[in-house]
PDB file of N, CA and C in Angstrom:
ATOM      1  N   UNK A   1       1.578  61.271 -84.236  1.00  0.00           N
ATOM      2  CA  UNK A   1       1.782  60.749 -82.895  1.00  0.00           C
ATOM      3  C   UNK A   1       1.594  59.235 -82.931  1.00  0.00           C
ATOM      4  N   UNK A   2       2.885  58.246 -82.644  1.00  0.00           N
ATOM      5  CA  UNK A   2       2.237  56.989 -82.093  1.00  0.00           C
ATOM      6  C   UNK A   2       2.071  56.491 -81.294  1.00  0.00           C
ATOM      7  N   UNK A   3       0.586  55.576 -80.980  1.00  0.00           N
ATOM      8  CA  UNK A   3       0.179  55.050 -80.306  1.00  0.00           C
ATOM      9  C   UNK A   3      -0.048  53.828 -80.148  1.00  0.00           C
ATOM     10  N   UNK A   4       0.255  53.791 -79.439  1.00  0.00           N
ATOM     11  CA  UNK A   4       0.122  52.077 -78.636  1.00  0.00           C
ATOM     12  C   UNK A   4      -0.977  51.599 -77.594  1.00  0.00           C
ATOM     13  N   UNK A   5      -1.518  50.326 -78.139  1.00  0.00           N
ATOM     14  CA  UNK A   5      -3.042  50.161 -77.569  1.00  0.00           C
ATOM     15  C   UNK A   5      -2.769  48.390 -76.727  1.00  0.00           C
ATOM     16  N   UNK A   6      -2.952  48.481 -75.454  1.00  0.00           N
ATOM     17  CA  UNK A   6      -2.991  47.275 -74.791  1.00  0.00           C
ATOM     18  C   UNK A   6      -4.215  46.651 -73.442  1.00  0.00           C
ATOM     19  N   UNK A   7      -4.546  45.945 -74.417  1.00  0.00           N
ATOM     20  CA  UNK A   7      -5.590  45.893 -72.962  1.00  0.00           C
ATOM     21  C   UNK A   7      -4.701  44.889 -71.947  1.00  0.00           C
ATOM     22  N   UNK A   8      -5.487  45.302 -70.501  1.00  0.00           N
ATOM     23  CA  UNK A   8      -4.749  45.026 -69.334  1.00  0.00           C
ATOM     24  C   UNK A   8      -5.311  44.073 -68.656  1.00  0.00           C
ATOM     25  N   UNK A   9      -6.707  44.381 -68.598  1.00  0.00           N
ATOM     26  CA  UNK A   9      -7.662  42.887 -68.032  1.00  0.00           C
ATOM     27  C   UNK A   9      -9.503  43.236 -68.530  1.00  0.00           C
ATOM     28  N   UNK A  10      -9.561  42.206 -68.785  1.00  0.00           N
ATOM     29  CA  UNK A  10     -11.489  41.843 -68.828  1.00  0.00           C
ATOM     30  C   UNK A  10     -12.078  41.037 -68.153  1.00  0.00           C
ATOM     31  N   UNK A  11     -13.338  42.027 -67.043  1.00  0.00           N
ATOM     32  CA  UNK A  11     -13.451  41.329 -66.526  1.00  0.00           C
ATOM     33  C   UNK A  11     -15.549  41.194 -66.962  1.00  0.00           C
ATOM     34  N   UNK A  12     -16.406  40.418 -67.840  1.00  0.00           N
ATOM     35  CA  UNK A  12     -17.608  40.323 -68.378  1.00  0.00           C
ATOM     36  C   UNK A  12     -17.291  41.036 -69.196  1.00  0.00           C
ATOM     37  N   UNK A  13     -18.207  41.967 -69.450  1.00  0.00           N
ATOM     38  CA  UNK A  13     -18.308  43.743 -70.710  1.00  0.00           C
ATOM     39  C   UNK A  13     -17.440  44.295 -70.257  1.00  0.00           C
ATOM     40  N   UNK A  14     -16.706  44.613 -69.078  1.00  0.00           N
ATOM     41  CA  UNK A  14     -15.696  45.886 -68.904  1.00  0.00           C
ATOM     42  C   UNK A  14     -14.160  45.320 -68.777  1.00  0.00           C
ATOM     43  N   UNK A  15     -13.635  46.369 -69.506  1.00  0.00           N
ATOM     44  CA  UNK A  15     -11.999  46.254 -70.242  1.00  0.00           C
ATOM     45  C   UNK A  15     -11.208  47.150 -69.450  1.00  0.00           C
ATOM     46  N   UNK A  16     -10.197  46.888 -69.621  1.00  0.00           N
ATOM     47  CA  UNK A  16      -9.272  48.051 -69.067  1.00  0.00           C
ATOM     48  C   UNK A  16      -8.355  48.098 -70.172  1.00  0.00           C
ATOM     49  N   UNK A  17      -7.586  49.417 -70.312  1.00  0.00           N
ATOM     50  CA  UNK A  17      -6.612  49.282 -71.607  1.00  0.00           C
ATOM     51  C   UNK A  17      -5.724  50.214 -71.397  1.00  0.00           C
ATOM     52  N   UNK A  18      -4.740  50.227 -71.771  1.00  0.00           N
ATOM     53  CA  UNK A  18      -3.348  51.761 -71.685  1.00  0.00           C
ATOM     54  C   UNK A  18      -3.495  51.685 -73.083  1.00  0.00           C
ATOM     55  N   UNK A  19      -3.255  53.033 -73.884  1.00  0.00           N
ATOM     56  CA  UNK A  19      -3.233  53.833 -74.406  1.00  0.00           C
ATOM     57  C   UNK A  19      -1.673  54.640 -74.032  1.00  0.00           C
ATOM     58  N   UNK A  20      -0.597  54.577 -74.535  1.00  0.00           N
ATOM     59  CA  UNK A  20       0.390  54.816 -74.734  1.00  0.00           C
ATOM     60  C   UNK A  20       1.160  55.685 -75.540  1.00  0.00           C
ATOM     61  N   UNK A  21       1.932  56.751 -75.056  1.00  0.00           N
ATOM     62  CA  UNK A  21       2.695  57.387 -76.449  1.00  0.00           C
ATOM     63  C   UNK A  21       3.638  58.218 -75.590  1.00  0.00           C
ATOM     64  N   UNK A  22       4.369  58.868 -76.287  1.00  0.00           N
ATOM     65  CA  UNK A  22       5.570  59.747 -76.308  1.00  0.00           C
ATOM     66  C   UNK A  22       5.407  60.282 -74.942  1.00  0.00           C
ATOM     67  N   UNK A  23       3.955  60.919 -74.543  1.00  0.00           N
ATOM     68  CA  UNK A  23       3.717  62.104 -73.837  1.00  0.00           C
ATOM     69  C   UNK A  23       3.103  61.314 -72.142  1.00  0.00           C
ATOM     70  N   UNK A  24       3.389  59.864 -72.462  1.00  0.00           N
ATOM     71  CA  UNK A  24       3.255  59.531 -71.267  1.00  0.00           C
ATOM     72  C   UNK A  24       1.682  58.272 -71.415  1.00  0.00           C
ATOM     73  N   UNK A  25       0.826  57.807 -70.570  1.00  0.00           N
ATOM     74  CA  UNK A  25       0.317  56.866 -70.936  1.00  0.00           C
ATOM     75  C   UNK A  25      -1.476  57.265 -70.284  1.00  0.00           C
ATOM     76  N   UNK A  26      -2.276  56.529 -70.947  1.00  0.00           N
ATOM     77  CA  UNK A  26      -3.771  57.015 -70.739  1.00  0.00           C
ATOM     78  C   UNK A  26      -4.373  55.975 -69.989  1.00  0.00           C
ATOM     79  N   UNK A  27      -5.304  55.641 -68.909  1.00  0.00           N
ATOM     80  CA  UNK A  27      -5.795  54.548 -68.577  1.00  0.00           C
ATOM     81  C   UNK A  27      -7.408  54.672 -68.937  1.00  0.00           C
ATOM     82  N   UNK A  28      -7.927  53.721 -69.620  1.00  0.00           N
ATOM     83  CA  UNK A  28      -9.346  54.194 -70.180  1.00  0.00           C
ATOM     84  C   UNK A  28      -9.816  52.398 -69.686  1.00  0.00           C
ATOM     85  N   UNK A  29     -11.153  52.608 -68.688  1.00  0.00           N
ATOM     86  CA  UNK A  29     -11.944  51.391 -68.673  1.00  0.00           C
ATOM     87  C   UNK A  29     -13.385  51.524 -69.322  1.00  0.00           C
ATOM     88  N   UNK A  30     -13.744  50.456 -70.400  1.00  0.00           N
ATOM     89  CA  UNK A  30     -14.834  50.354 -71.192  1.00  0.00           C
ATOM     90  C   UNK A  30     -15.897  49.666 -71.210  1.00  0.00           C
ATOM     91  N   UNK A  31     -16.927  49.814 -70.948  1.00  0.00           N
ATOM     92  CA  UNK A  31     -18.309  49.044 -71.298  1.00  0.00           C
ATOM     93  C   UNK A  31     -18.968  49.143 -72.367  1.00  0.00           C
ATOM     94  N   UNK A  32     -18.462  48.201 -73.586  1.00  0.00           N
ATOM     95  CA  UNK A  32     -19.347  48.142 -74.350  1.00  0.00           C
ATOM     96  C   UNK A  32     -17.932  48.869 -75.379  1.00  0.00           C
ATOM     97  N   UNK A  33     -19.013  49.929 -75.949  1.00  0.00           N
ATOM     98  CA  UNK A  33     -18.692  51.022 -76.578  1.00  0.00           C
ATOM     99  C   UNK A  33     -18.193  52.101 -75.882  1.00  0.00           C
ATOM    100  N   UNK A  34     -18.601  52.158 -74.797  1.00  0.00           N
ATOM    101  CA  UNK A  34     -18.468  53.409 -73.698  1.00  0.00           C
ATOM    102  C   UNK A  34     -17.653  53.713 -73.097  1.00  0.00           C
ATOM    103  N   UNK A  35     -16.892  54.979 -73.293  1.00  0.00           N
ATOM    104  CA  UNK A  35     -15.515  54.757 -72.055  1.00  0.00           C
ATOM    105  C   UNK A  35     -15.904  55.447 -70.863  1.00  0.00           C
ATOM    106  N   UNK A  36     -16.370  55.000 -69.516  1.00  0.00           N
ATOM    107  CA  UNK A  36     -16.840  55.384 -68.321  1.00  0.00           C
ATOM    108  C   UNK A  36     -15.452  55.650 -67.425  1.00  0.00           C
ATOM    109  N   UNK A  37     -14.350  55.338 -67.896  1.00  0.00           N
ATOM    110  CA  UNK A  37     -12.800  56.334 -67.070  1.00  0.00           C
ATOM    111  C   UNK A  37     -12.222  56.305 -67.829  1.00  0.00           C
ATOM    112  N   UNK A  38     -11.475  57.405 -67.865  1.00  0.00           N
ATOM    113  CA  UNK A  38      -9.822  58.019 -68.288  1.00  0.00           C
ATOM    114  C   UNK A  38      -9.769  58.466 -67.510  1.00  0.00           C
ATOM    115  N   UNK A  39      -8.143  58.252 -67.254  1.00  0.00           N
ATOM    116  CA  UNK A  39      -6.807  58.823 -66.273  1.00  0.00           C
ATOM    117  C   UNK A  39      -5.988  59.009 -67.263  1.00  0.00           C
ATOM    118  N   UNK A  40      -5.071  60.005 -67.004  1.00  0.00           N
ATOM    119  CA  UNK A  40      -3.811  60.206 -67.450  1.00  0.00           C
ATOM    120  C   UNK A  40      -3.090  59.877 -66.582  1.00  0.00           C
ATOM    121  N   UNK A  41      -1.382  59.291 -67.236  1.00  0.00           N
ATOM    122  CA  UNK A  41      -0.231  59.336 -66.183  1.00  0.00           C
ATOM    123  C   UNK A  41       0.882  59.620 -66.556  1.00  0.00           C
ATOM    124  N   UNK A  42       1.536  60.215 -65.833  1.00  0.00           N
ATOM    125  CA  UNK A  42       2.957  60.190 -66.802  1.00  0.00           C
ATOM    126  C   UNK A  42       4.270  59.172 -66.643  1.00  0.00           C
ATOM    127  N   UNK A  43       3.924  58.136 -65.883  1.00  0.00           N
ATOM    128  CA  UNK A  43       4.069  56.852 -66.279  1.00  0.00           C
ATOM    129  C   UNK A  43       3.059  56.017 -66.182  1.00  0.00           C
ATOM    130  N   UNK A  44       3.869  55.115 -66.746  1.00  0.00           N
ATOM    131  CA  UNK A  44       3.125  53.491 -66.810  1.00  0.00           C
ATOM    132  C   UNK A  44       2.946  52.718 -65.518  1.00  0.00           C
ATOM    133  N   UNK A  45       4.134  53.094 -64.863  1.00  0.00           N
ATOM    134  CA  UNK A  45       3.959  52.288 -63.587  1.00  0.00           C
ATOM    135  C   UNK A  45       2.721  52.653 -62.547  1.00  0.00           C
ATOM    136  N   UNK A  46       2.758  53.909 -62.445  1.00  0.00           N
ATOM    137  CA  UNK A  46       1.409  54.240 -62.080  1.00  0.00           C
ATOM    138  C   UNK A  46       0.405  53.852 -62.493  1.00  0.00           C
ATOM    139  N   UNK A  47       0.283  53.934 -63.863  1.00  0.00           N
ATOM    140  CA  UNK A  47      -1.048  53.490 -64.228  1.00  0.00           C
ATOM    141  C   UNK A  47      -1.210  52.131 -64.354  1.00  0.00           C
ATOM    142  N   UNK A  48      -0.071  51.075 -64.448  1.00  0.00           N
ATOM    143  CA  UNK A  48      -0.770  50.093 -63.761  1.00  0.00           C
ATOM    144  C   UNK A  48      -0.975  49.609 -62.500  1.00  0.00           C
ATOM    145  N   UNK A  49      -0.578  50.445 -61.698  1.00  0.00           N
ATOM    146  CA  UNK A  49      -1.140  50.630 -60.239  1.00  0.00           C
ATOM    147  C   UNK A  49      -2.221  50.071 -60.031  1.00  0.00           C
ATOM    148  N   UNK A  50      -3.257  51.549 -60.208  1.00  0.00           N
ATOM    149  CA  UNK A  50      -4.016  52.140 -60.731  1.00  0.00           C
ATOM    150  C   UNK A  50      -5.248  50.538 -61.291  1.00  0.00           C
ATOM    151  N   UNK A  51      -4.777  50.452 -62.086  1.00  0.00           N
ATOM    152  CA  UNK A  51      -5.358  49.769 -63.207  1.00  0.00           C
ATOM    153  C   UNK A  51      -5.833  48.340 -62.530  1.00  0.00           C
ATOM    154  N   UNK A  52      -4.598  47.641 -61.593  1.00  0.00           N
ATOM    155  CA  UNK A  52      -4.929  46.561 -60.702  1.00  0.00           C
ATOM    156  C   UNK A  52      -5.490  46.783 -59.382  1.00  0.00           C
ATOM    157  N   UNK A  53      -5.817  47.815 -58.753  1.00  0.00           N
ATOM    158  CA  UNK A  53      -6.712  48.387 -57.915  1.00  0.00           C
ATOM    159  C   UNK A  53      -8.186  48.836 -58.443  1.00  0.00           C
ATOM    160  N   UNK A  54      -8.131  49.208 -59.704  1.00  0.00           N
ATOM    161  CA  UNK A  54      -9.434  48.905 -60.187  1.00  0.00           C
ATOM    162  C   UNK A  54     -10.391  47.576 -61.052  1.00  0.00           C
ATOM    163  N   UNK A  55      -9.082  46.751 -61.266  1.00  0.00           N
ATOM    164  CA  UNK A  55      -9.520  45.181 -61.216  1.00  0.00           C
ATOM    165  C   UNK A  55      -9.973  44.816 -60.191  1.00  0.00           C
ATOM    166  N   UNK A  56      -9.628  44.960 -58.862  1.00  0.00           N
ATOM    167  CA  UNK A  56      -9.973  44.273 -57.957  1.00  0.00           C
ATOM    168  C   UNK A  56     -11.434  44.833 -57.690  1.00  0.00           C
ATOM    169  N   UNK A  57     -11.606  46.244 -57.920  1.00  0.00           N
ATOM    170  CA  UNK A  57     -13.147  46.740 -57.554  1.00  0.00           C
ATOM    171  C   UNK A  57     -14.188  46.360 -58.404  1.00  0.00           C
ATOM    172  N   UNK A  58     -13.400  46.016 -59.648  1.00  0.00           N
ATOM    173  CA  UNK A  58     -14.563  45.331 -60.764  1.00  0.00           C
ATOM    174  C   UNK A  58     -14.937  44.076 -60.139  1.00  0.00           C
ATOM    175  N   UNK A  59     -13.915  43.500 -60.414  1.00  0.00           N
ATOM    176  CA  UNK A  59     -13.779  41.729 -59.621  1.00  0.00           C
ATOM    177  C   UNK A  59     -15.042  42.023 -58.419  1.00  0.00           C
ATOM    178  N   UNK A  60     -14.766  42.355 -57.451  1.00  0.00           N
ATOM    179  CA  UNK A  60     -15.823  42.275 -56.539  1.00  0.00           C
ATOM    180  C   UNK A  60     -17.154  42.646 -56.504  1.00  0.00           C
ATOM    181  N   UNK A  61     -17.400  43.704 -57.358  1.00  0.00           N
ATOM    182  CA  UNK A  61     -18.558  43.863 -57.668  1.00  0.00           C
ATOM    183  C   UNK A  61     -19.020  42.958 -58.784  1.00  0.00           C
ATOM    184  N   UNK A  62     -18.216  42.610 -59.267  1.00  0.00           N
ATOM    185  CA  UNK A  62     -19.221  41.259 -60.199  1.00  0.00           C
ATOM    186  C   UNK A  62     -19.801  40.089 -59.495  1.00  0.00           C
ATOM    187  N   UNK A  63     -18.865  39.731 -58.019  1.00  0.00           N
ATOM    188  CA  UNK A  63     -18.952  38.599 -57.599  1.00  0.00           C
ATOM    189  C   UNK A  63     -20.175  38.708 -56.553  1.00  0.00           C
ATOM    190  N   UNK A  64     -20.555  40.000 -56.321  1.00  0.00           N
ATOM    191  CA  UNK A  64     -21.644  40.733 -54.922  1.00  0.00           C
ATOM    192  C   UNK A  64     -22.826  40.035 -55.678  1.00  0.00           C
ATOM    193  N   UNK A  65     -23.048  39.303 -54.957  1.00  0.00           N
ATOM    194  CA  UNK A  65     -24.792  39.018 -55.362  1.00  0.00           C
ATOM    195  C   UNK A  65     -25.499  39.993 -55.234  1.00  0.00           C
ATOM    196  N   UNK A  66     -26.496  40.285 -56.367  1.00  0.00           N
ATOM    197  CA  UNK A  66     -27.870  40.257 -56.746  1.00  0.00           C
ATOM    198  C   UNK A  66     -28.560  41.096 -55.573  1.00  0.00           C
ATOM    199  N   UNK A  67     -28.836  42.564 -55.426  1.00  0.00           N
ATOM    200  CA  UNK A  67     -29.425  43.285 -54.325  1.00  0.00           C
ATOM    201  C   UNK A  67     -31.365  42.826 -54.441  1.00  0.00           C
ATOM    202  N   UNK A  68     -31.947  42.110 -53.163  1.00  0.00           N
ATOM    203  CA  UNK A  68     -33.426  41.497 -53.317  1.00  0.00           C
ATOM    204  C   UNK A  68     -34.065  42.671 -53.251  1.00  0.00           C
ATOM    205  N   UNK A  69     -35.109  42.570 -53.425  1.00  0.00           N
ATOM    206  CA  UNK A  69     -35.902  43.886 -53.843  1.00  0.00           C
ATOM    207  C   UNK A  69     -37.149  43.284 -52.870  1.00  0.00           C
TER     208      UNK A  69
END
């Protein structure tokens, strides 16, 4: 099976990336080592939907200040 590996955006530690092949395309976001989502799609266009709707939720939660204790 080949695969095709592209990351889509980084935003600090967390990545976003498609994962690509024959059978349609994977959306996996990473921290670190860790993959904390996969989606499947059976296109691409979806998944970069997808993918820039969850940039924007990263984006903002990076930018949320600091909860005071």
């Amino acid at each position: 099976m080949n695969q095709d590996e592209r990351e889509l955006w980084r935003i600090g530690d967390v990545e976003c990336v498609m994962i690509s092949c024959c059978s349609g395309a994977e959306l996996q976001v990473r921290r670190g080592d860790a993959i904390v989502l996969r989606e499947l799609y059976p296109t691409k266009s979806d998944l970069y939907e997808r993918a820039l709707g969850l940039k924007s939720e990263y984006q903002v939660a990076q930018d949320a200040p600091e909860p005071r204790v």
